[in-house]
PDB file of N, CA and C in Angstrom:
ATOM      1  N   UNK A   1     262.810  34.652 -80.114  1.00  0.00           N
ATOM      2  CA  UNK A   1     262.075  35.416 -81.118  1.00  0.00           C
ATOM      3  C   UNK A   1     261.526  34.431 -82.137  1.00  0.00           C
ATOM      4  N   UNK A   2     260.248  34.509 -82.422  1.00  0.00           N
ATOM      5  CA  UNK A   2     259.863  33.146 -83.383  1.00  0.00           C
ATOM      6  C   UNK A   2     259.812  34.027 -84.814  1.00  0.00           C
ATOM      7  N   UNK A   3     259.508  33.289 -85.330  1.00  0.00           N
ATOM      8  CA  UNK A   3     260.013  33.305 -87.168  1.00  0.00           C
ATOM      9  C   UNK A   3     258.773  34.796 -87.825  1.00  0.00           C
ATOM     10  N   UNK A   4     257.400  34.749 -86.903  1.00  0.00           N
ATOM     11  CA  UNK A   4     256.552  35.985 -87.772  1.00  0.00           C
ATOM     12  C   UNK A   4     257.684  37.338 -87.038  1.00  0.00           C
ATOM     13  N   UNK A   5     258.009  37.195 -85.669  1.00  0.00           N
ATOM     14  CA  UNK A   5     258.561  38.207 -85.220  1.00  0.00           C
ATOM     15  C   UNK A   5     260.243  38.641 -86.301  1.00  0.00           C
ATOM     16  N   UNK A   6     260.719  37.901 -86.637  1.00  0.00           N
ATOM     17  CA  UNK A   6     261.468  38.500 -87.175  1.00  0.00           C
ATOM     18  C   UNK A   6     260.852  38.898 -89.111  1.00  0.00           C
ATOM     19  N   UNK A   7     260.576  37.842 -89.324  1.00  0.00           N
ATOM     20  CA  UNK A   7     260.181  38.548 -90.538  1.00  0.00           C
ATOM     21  C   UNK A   7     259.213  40.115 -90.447  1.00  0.00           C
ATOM     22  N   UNK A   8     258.618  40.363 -89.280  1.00  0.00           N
ATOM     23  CA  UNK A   8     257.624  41.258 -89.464  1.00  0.00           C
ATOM     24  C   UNK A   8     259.031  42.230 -89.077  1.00  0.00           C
ATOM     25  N   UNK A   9     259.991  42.129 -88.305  1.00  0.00           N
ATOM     26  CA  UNK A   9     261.282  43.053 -87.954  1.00  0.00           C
ATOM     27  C   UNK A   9     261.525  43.558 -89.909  1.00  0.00           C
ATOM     28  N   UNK A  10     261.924  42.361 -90.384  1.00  0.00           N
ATOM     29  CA  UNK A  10     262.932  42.603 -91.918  1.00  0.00           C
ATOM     30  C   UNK A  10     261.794  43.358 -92.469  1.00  0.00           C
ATOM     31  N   UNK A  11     260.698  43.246 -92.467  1.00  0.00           N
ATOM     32  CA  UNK A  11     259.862  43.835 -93.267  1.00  0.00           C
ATOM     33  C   UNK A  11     259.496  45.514 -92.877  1.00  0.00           C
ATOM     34  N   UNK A  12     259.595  45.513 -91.996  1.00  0.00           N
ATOM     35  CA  UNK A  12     259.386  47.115 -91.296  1.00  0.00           C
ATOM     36  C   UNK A  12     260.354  48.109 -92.276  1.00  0.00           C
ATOM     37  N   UNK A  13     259.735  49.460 -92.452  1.00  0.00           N
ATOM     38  CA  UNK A  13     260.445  50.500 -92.820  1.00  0.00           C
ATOM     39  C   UNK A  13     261.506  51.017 -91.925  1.00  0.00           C
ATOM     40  N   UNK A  14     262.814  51.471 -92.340  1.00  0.00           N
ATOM     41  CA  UNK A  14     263.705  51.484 -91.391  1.00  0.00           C
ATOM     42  C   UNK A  14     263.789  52.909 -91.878  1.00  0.00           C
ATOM     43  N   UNK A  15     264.126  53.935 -90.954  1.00  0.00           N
ATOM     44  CA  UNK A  15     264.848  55.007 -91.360  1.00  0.00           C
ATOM     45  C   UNK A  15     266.355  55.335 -91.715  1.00  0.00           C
ATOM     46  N   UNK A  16     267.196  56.178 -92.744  1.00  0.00           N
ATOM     47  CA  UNK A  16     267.999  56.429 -93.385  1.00  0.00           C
ATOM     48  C   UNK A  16     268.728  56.274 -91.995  1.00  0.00           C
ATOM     49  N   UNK A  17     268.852  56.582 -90.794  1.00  0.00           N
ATOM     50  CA  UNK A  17     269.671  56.546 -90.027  1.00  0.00           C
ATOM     51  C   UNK A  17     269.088  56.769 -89.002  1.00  0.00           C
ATOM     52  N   UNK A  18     269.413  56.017 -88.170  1.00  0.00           N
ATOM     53  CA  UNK A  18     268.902  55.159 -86.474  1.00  0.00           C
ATOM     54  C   UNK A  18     269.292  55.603 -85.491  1.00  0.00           C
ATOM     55  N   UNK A  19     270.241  56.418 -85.209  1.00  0.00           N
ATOM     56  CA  UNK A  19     271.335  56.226 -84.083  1.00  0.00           C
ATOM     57  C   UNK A  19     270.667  57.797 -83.733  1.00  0.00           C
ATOM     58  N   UNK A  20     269.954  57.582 -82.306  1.00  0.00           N
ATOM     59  CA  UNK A  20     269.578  58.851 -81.769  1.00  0.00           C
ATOM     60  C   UNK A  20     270.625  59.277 -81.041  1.00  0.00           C
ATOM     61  N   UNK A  21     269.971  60.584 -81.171  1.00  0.00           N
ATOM     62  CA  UNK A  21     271.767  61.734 -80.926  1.00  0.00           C
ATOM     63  C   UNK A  21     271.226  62.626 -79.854  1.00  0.00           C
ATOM     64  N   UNK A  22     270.000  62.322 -79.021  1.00  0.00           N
ATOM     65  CA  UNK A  22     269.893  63.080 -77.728  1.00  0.00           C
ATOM     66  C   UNK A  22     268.775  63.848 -78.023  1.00  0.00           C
ATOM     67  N   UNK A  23     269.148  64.580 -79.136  1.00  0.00           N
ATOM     68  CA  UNK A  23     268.060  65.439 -79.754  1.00  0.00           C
ATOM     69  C   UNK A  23     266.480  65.428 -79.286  1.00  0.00           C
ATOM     70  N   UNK A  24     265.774  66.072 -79.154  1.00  0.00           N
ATOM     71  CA  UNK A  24     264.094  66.227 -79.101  1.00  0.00           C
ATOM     72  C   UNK A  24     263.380  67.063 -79.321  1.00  0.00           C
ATOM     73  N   UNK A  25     262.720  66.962 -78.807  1.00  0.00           N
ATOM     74  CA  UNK A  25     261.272  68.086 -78.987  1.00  0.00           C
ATOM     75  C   UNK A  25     259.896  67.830 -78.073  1.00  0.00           C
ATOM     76  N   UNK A  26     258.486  68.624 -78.850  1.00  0.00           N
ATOM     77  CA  UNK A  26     257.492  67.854 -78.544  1.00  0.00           C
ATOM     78  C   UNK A  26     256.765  68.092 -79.600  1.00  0.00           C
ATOM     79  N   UNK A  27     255.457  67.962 -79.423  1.00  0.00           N
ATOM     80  CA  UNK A  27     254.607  67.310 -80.636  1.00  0.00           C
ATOM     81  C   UNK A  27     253.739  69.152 -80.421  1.00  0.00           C
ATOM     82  N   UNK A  28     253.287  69.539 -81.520  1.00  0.00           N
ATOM     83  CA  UNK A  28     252.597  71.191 -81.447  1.00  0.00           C
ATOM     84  C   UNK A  28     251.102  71.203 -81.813  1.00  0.00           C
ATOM     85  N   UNK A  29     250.635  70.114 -81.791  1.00  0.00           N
ATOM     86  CA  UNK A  29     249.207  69.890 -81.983  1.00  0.00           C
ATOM     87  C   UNK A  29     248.603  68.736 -81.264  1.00  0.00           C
ATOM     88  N   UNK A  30     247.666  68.328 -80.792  1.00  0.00           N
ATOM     89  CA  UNK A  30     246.451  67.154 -80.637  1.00  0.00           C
ATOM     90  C   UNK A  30     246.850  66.032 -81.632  1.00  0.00           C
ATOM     91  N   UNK A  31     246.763  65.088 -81.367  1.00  0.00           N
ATOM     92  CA  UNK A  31     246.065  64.208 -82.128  1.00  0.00           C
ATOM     93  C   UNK A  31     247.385  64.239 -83.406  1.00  0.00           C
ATOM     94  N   UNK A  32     248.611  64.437 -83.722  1.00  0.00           N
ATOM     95  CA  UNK A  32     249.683  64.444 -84.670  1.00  0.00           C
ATOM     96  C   UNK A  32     249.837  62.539 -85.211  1.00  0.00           C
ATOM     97  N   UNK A  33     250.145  62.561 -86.494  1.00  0.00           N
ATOM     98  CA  UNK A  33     249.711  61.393 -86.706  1.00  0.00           C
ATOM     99  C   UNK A  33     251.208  60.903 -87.072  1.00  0.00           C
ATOM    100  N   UNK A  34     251.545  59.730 -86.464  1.00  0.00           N
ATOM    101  CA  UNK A  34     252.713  59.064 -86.472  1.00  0.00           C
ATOM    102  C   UNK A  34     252.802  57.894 -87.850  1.00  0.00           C
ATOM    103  N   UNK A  35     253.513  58.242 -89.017  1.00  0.00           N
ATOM    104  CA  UNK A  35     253.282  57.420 -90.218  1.00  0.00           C
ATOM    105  C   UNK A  35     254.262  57.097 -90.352  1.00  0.00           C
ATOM    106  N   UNK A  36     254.435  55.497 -90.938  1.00  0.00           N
ATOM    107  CA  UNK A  36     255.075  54.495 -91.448  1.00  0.00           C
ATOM    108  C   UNK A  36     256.440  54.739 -92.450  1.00  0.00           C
ATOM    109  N   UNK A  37     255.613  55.497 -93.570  1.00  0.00           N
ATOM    110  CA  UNK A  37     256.289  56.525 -94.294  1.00  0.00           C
ATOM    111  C   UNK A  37     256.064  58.230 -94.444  1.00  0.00           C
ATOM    112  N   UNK A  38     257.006  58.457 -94.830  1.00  0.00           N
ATOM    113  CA  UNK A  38     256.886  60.165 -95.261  1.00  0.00           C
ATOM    114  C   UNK A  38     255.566  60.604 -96.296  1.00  0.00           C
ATOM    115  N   UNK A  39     254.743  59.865 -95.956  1.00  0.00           N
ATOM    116  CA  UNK A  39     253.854  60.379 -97.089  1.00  0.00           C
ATOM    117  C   UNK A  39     252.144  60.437 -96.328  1.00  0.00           C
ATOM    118  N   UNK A  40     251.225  61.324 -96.942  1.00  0.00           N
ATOM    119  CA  UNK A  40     250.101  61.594 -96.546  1.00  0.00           C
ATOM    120  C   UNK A  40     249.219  60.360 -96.214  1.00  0.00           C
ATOM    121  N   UNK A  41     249.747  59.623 -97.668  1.00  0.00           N
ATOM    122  CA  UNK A  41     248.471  58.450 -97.069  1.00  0.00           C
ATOM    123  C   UNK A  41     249.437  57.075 -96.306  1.00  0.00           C
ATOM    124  N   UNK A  42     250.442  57.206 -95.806  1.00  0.00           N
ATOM    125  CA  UNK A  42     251.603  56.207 -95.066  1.00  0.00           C
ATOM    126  C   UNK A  42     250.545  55.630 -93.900  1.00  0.00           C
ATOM    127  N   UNK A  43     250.651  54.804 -93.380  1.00  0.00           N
ATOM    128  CA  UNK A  43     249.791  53.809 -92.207  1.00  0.00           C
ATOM    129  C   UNK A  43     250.128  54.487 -91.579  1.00  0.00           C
ATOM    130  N   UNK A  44     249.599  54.676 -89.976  1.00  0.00           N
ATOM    131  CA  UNK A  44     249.411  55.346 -89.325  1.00  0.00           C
ATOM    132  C   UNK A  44     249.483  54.258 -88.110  1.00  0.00           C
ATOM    133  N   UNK A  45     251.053  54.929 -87.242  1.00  0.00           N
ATOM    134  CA  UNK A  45     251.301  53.883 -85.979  1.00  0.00           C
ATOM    135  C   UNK A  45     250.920  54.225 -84.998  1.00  0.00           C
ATOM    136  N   UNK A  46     250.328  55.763 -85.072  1.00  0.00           N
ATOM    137  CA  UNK A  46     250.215  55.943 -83.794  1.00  0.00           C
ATOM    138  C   UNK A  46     249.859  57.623 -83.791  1.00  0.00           C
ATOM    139  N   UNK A  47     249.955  58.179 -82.285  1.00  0.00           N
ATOM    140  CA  UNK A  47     249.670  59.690 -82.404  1.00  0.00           C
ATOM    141  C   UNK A  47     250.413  59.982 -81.513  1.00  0.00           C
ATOM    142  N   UNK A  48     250.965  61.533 -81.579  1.00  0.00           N
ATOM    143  CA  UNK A  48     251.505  62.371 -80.707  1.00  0.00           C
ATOM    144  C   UNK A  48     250.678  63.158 -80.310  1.00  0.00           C
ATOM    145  N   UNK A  49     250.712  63.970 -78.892  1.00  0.00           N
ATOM    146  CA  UNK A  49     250.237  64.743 -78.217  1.00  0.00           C
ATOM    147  C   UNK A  49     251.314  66.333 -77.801  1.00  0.00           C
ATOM    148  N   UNK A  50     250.994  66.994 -77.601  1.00  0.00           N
ATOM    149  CA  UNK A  50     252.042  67.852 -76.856  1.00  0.00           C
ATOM    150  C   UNK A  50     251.877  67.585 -75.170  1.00  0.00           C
ATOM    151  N   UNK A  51     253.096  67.362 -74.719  1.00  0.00           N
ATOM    152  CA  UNK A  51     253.560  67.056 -73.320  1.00  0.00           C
ATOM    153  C   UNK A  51     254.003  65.367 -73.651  1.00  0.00           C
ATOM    154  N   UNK A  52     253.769  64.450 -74.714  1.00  0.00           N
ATOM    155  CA  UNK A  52     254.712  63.433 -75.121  1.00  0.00           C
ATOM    156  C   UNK A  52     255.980  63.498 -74.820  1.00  0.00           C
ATOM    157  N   UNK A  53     256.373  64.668 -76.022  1.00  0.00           N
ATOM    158  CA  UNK A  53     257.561  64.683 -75.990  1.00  0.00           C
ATOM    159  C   UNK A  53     258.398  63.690 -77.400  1.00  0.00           C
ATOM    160  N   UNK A  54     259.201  63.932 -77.677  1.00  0.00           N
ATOM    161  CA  UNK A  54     259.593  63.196 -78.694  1.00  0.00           C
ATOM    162  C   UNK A  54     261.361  63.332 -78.689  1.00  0.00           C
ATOM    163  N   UNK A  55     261.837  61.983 -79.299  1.00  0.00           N
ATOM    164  CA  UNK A  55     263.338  61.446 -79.250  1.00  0.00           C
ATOM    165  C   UNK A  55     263.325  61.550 -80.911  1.00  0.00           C
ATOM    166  N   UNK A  56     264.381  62.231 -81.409  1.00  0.00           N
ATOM    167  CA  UNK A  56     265.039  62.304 -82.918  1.00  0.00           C
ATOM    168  C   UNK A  56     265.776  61.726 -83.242  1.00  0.00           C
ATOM    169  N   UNK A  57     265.106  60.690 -83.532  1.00  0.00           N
ATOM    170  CA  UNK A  57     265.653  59.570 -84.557  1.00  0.00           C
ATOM    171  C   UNK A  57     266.334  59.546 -85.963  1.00  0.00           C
ATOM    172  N   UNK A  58     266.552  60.616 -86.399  1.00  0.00           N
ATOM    173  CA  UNK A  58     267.096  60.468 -88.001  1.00  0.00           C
ATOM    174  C   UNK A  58     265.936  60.821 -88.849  1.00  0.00           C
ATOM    175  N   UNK A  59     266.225  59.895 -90.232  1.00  0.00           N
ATOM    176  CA  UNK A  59     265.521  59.994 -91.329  1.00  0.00           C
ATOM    177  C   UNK A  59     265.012  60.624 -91.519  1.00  0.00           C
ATOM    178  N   UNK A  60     265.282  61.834 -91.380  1.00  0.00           N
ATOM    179  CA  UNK A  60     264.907  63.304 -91.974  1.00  0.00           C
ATOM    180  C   UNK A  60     264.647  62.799 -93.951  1.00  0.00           C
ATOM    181  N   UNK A  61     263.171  63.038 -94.123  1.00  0.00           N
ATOM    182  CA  UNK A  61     262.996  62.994 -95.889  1.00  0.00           C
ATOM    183  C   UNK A  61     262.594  64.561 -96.222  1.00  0.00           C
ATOM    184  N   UNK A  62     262.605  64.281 -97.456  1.00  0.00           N
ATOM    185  CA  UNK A  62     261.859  65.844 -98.029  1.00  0.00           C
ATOM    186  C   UNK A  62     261.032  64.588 -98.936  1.00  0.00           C
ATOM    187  N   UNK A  63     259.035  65.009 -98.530  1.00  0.00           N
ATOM    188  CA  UNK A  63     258.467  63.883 -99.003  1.00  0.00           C
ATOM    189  C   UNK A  63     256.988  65.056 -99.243  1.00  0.00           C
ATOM    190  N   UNK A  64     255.852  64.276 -99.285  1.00  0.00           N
ATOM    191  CA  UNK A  64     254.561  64.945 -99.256  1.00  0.00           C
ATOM    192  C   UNK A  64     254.401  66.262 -98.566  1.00  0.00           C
ATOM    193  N   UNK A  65     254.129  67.485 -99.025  1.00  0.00           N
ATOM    194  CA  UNK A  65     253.946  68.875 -98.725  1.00  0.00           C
ATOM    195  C   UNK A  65     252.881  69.173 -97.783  1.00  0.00           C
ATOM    196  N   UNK A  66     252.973  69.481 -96.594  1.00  0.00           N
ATOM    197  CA  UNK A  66     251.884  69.426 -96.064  1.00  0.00           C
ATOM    198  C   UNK A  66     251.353  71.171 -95.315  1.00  0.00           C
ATOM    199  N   UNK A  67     250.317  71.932 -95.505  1.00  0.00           N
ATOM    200  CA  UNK A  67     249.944  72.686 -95.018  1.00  0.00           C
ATOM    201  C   UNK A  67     249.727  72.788 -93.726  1.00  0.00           C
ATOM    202  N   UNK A  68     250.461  73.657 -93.047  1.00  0.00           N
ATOM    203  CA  UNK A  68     250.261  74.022 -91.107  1.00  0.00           C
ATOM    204  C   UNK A  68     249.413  74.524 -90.977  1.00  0.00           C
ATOM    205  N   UNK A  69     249.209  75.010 -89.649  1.00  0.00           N
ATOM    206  CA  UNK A  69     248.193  75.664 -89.118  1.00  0.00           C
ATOM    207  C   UNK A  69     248.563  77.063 -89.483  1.00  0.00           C
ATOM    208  N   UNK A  70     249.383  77.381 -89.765  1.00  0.00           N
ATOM    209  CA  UNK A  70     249.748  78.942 -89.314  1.00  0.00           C
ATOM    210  C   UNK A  70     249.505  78.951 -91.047  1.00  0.00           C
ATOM    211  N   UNK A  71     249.250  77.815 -92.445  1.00  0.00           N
ATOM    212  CA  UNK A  71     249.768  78.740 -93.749  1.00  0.00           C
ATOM    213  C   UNK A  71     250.691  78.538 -94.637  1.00  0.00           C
ATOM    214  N   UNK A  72     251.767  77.944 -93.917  1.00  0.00           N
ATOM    215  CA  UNK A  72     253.484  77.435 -94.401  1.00  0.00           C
ATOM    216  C   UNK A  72     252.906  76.336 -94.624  1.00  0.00           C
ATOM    217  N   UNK A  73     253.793  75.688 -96.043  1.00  0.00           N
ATOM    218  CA  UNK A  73     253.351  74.888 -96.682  1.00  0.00           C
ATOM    219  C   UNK A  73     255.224  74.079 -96.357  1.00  0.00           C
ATOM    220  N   UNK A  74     255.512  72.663 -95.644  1.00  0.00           N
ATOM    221  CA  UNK A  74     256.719  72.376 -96.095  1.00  0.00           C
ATOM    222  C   UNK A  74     256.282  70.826 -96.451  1.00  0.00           C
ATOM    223  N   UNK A  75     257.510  70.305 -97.018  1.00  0.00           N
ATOM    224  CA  UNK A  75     257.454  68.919 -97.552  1.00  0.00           C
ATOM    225  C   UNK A  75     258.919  68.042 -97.095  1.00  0.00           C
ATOM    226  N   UNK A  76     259.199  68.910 -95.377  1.00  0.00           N
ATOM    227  CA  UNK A  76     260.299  67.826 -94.566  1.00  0.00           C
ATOM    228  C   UNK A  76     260.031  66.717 -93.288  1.00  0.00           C
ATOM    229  N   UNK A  77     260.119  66.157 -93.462  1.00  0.00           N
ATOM    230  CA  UNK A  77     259.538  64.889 -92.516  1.00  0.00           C
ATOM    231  C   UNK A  77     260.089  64.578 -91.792  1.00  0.00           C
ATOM    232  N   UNK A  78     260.273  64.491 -90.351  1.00  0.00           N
ATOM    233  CA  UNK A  78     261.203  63.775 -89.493  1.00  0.00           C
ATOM    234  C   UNK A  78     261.104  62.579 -88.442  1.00  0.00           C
ATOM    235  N   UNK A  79     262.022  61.692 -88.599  1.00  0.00           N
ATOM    236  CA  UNK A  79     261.415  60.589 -87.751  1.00  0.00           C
ATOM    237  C   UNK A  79     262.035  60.382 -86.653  1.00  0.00           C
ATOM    238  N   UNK A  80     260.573  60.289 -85.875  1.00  0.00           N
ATOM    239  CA  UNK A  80     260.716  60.444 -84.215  1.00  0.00           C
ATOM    240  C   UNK A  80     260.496  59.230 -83.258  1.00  0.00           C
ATOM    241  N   UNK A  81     260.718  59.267 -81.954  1.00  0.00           N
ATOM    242  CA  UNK A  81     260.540  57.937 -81.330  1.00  0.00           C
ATOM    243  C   UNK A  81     259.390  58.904 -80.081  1.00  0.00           C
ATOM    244  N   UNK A  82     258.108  58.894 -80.447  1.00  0.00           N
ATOM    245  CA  UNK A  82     256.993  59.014 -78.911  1.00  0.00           C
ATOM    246  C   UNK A  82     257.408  58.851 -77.342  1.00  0.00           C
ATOM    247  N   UNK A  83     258.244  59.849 -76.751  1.00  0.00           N
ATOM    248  CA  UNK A  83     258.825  59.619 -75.558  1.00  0.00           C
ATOM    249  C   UNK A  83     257.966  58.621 -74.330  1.00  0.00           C
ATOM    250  N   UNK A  84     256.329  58.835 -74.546  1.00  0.00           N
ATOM    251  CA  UNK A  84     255.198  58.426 -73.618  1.00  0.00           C
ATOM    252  C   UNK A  84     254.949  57.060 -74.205  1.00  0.00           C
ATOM    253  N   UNK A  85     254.287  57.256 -76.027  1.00  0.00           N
ATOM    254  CA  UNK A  85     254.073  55.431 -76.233  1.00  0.00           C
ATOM    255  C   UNK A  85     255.186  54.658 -76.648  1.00  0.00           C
ATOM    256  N   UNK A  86     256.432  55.364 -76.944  1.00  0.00           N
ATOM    257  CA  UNK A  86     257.380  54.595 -77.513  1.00  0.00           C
ATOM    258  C   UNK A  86     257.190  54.312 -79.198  1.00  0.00           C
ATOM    259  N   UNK A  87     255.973  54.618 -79.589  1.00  0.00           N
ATOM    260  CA  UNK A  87     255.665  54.335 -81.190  1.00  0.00           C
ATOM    261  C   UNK A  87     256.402  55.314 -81.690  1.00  0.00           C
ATOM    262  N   UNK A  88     257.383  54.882 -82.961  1.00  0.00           N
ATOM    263  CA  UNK A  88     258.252  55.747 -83.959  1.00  0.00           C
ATOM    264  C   UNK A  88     257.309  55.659 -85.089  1.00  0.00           C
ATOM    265  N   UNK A  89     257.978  56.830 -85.742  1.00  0.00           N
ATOM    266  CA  UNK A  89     257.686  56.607 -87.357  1.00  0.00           C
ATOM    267  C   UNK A  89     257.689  58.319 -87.967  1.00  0.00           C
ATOM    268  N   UNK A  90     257.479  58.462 -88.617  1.00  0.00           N
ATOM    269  CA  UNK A  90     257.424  60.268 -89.506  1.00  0.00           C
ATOM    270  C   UNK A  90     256.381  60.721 -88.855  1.00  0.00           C
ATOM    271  N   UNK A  91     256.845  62.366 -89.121  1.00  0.00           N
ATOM    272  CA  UNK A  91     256.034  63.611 -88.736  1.00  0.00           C
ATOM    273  C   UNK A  91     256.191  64.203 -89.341  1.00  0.00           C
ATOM    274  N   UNK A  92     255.229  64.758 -90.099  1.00  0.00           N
ATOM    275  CA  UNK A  92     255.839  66.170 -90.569  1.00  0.00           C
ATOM    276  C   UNK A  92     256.208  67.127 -89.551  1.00  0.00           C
ATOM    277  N   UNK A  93     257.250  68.348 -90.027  1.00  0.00           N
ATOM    278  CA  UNK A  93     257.989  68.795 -89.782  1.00  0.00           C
ATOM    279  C   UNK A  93     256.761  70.272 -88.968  1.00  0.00           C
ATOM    280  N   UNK A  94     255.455  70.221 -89.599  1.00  0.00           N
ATOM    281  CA  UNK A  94     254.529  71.224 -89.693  1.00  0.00           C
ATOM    282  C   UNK A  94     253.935  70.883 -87.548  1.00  0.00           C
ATOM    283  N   UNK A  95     254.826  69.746 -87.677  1.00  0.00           N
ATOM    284  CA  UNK A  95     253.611  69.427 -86.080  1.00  0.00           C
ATOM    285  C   UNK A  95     254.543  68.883 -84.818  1.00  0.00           C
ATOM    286  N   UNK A  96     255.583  69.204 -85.016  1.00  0.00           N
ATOM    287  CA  UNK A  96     257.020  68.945 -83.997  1.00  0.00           C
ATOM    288  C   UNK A  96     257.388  70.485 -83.848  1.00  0.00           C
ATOM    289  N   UNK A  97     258.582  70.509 -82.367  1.00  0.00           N
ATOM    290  CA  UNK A  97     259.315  71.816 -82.803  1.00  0.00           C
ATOM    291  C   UNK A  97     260.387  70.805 -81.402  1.00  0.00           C
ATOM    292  N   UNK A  98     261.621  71.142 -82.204  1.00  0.00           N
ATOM    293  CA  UNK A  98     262.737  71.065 -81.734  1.00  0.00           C
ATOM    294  C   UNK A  98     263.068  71.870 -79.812  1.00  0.00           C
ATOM    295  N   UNK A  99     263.665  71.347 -79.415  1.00  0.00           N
ATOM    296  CA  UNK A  99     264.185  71.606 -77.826  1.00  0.00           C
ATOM    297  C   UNK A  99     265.493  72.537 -78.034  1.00  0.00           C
TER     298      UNK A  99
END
């Protein structure tokens, strides 16, 4: 591992807790945007699809409020691991649904 690879490791956002517990889901929209942090304008690692699929990773936040499709307004975030690209990072809670 050379020296940018680990510093770019220490530098990464880690979630409150790592240790996946089996748990999943899939993704309930197109195009779901996979962010860095719990927040609206957080970088953006990637996207979910429905038929992905997704691994529950922890770090459940209560962060930026985000409006669904259906109306419901929540502000819980959960961080997932992309079963297809492997890219983690937050979702709101408005664009996952649990297995």
């Amino acid at each position: 591992m050379g020296i940018a690879s680990l510093v770019a490791g220490l530098l990464s956002p880690v979630p409150a807790a790592q240790a996946a517990d089996g748990r999943g889901g899939d993704f309930t929209a197109h195009g779901v945007k996979i962010r860095a942090v719990p927040r609206l304008n957080g970088h953006v690692r990637g996207h979910g699809n429905p038929g992905d699929g997704f691994t529950w990773n922890g770090g459940q936040s209560f962060a930026d409020p985000v409006t669904c499709p259906n109306g419901e307004v929540k502000d819980h975030w959960t961080y997932v691991i992309n079963n297809r690209t492997k890219v983690e990072g937050y979702v709101s809670d408005c664009f996952i649904r649990e297995d």
